[in-house]
C-alpha atoms as a PDB file:
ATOM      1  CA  UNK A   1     -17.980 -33.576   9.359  1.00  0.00           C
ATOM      2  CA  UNK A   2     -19.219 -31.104   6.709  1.00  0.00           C
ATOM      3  CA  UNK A   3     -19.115 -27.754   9.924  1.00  0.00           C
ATOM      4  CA  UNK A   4     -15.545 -28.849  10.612  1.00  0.00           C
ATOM      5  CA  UNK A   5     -14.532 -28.125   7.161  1.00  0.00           C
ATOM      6  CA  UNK A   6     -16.718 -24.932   7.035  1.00  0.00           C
ATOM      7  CA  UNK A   7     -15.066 -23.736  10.375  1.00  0.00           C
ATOM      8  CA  UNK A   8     -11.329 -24.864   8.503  1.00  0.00           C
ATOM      9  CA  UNK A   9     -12.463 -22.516   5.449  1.00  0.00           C
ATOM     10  CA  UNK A  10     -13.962 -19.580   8.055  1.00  0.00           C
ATOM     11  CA  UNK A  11     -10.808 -19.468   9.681  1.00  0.00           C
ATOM     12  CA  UNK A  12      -8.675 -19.594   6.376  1.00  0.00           C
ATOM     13  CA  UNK A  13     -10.711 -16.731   5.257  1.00  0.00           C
ATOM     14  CA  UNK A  14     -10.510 -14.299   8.359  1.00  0.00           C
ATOM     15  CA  UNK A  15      -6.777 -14.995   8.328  1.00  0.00           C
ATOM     16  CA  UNK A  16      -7.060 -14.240   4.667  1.00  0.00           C
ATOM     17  CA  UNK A  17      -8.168 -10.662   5.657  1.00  0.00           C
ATOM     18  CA  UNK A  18      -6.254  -9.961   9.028  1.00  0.00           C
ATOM     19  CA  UNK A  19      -3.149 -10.939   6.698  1.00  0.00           C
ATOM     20  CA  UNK A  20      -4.345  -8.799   3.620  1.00  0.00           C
ATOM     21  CA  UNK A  21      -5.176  -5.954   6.060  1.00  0.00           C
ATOM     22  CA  UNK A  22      -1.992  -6.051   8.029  1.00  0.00           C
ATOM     23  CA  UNK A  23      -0.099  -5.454   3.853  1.00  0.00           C
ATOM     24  CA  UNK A  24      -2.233  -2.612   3.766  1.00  0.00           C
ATOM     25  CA  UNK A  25      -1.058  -1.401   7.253  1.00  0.00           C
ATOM     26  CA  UNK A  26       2.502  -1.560   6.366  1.00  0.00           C
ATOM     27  CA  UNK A  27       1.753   0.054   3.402  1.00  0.00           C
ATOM     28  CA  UNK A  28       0.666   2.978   4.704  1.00  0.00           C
ATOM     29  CA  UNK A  29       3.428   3.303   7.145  1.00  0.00           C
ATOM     30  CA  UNK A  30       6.018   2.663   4.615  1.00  0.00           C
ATOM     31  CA  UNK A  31       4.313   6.094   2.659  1.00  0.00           C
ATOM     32  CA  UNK A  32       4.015   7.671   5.576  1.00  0.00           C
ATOM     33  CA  UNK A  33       7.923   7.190   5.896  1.00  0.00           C
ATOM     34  CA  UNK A  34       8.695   8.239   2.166  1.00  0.00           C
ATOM     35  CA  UNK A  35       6.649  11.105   2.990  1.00  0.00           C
ATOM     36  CA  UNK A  36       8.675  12.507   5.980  1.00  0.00           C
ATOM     37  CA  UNK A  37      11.983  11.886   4.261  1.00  0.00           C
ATOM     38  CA  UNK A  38      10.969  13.531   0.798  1.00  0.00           C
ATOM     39  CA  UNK A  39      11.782   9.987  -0.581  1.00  0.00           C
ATOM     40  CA  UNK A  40      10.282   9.968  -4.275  1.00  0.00           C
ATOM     41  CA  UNK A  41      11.909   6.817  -5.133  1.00  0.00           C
ATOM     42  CA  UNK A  42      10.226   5.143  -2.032  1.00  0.00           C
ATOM     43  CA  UNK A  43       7.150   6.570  -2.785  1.00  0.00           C
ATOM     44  CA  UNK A  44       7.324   5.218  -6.478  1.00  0.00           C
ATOM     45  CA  UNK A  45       7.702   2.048  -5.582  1.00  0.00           C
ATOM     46  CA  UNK A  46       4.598   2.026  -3.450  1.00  0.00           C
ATOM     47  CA  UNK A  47       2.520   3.208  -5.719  1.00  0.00           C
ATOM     48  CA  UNK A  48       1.018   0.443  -8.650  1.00  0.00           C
ATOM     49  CA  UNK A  49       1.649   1.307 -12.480  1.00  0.00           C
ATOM     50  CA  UNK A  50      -1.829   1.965 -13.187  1.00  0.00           C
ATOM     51  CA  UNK A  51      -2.531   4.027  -9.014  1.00  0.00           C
ATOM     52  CA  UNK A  52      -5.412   6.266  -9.247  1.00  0.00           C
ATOM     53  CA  UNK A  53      -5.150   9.625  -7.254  1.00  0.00           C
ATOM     54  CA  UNK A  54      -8.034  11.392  -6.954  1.00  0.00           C
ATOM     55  CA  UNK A  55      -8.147  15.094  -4.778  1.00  0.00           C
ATOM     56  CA  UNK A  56     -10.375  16.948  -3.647  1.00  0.00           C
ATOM     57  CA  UNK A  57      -9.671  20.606  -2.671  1.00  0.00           C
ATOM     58  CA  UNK A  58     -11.778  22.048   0.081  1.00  0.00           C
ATOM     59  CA  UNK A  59     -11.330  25.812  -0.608  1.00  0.00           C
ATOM     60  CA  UNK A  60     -13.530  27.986   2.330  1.00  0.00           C
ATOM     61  CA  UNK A  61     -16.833  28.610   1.043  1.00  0.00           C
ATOM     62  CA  UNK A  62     -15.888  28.244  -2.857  1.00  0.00           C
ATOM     63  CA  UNK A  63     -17.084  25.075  -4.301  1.00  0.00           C
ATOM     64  CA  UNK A  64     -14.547  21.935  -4.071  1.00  0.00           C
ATOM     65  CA  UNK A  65     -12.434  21.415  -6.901  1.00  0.00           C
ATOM     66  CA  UNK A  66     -11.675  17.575  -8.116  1.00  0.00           C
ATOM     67  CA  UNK A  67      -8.417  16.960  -9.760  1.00  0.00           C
ATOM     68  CA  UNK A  68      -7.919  13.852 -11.097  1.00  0.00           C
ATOM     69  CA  UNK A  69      -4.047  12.369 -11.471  1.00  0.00           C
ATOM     70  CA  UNK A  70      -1.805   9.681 -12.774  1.00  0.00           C
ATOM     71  CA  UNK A  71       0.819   7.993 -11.146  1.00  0.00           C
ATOM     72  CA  UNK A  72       3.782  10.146 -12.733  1.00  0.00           C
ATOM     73  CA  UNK A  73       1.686  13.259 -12.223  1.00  0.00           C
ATOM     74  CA  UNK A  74       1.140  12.571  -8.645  1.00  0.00           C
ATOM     75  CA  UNK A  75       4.663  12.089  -8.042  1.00  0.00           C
ATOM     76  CA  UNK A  76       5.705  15.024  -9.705  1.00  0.00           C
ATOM     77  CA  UNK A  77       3.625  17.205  -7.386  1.00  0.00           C
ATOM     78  CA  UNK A  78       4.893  15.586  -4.642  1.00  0.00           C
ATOM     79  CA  UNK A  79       8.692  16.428  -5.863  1.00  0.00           C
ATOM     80  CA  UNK A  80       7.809  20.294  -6.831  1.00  0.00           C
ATOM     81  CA  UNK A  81       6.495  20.378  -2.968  1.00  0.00           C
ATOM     82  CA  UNK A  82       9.669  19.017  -1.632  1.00  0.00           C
ATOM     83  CA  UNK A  83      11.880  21.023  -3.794  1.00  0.00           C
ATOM     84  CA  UNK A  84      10.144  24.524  -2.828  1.00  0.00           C
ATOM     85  CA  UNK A  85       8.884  23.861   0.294  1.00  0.00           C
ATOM     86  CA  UNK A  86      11.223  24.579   3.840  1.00  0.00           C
ATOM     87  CA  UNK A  87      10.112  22.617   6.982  1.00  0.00           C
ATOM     88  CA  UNK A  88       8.067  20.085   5.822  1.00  0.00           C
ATOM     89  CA  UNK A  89       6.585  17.993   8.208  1.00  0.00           C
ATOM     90  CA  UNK A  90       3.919  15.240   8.166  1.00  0.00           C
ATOM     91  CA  UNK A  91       2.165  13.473  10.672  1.00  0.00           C
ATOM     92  CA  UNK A  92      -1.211  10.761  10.845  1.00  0.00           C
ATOM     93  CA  UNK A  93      -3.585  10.185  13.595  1.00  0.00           C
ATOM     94  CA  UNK A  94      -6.869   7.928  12.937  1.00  0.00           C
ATOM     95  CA  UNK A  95      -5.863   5.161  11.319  1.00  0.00           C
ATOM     96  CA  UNK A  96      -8.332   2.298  10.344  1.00  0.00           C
ATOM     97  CA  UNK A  97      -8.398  -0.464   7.978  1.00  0.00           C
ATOM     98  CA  UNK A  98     -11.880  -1.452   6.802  1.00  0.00           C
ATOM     99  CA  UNK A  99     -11.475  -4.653   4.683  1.00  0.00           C
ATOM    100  CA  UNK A 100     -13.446  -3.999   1.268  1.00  0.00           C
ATOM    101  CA  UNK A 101     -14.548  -6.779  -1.255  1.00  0.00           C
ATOM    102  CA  UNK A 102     -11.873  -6.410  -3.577  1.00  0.00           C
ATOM    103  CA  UNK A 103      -9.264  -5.592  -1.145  1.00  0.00           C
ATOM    104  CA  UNK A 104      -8.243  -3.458   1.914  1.00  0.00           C
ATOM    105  CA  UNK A 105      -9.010   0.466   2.256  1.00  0.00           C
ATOM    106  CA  UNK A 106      -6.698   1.986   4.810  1.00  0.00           C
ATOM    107  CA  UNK A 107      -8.316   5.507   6.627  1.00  0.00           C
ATOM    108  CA  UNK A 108      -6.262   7.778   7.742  1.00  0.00           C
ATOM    109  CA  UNK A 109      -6.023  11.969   8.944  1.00  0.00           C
ATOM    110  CA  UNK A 110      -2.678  13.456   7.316  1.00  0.00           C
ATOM    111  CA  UNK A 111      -1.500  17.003   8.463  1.00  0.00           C
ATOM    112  CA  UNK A 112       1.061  18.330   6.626  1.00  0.00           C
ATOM    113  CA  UNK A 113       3.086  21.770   7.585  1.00  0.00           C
ATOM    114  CA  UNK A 114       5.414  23.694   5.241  1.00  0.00           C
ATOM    115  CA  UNK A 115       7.109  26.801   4.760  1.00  0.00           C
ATOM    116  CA  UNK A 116       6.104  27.844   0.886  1.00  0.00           C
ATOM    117  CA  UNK A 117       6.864  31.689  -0.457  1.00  0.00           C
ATOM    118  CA  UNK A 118       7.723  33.331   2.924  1.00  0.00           C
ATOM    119  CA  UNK A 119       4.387  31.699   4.248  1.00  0.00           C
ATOM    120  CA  UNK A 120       3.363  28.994   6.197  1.00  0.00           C
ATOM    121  CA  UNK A 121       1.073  26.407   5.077  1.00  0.00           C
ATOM    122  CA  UNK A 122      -0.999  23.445   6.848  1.00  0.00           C
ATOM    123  CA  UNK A 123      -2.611  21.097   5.438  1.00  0.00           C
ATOM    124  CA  UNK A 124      -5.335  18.883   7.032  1.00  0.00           C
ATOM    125  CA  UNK A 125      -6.230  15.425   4.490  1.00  0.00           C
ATOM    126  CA  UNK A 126      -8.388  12.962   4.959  1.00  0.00           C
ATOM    127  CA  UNK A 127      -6.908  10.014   3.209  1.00  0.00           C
ATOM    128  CA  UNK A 128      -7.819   6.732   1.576  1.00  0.00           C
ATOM    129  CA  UNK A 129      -4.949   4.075   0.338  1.00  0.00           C
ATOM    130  CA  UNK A 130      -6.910   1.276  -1.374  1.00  0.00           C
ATOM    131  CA  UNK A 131      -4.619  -2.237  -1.877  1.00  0.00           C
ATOM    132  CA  UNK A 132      -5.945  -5.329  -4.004  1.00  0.00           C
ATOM    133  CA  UNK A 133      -5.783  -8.654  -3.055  1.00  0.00           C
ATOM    134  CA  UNK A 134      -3.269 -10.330  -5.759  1.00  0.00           C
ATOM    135  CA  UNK A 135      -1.049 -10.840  -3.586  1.00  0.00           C
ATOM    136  CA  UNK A 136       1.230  -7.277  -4.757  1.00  0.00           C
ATOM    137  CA  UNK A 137       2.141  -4.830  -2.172  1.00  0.00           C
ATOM    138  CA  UNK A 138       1.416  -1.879  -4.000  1.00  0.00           C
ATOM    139  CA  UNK A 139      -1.460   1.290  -3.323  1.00  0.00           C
ATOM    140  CA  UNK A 140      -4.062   0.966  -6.583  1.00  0.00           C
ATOM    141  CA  UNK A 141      -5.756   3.938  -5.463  1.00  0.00           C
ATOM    142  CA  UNK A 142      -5.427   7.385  -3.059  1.00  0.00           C
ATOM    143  CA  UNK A 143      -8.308   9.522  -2.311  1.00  0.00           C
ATOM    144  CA  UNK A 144      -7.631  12.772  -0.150  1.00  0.00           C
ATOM    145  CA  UNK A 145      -9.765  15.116   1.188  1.00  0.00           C
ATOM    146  CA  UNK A 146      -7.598  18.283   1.818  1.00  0.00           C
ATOM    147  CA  UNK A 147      -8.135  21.589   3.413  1.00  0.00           C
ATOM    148  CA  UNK A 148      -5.641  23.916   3.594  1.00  0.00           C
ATOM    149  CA  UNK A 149      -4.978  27.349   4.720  1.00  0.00           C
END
């Protein structure tokens, strides 16, 4: 009797994380989609009050630089980009969704595109969009990896 309830509770808990994994999924689509139409408010609303950004700047053969950034300061950069930038235009390829302890981590390649100062700028990220499990929809954390040139 006792393995019937332990296969009840194994099943409740892989559904736990197909369901918890499948929020983070949609999360990242619905940023994806505030990304491509320059949708700040969309974006903002993604993002938790306390979201943790953290970049990292792949520069040639200088040494990476690590910036660090807040919610509002996040979204901020993503405005000024929007506002100066002609032809913006963002795609993903690689998408996974490796279930952490604490939550889901969705994985993800991000190339961006832009016209910026008579130039043209691509950008190739390497993205993280970590979720928790309380039950919000909302991205506590975004790592990115970016090279640009």
């Amino acid at each position: 009797m006792r393995w019937i309830y332990g296969l009840c509770l194994l099943g409740l808990l892989a559904s736990s994380t197909l369901v918890h994994a499948d929020v983070a999924s949609r999360l990242m689509e619905r940023y994806v989609q505030a990304l491509q139409q320059k949708d700040g408010a969309a974006l903002a609303t993604l993002l938790g009050a306390d979201a943790r950004i953290k970049v990292t700047l792949l520069m040639g053969r200088e040494p990476p630089m690590v910036i660090s950034l807040t919610r509002a300061e996040y979204l901020q950069q993503q405005r000024a980009l929007w506002n100066f930038a002609n032809d913006y235009a963002v795609t993903v390829s690689d998408r996974s969704v490796p279930e952490k302890g604490e939550g889901a981590a969705v994985t993800f390649e991000q190339k961006e595109r832009y016209q910026l100062l008579q130039g043209t700028l691509n950008r190739n990220s390497q993205m993280t969009l970590r979720t928790t499990r309380d039950g919000k929809s909302a991205i506590t954390e975004i790592q990115a990896r970016i090279k640009q040139w």
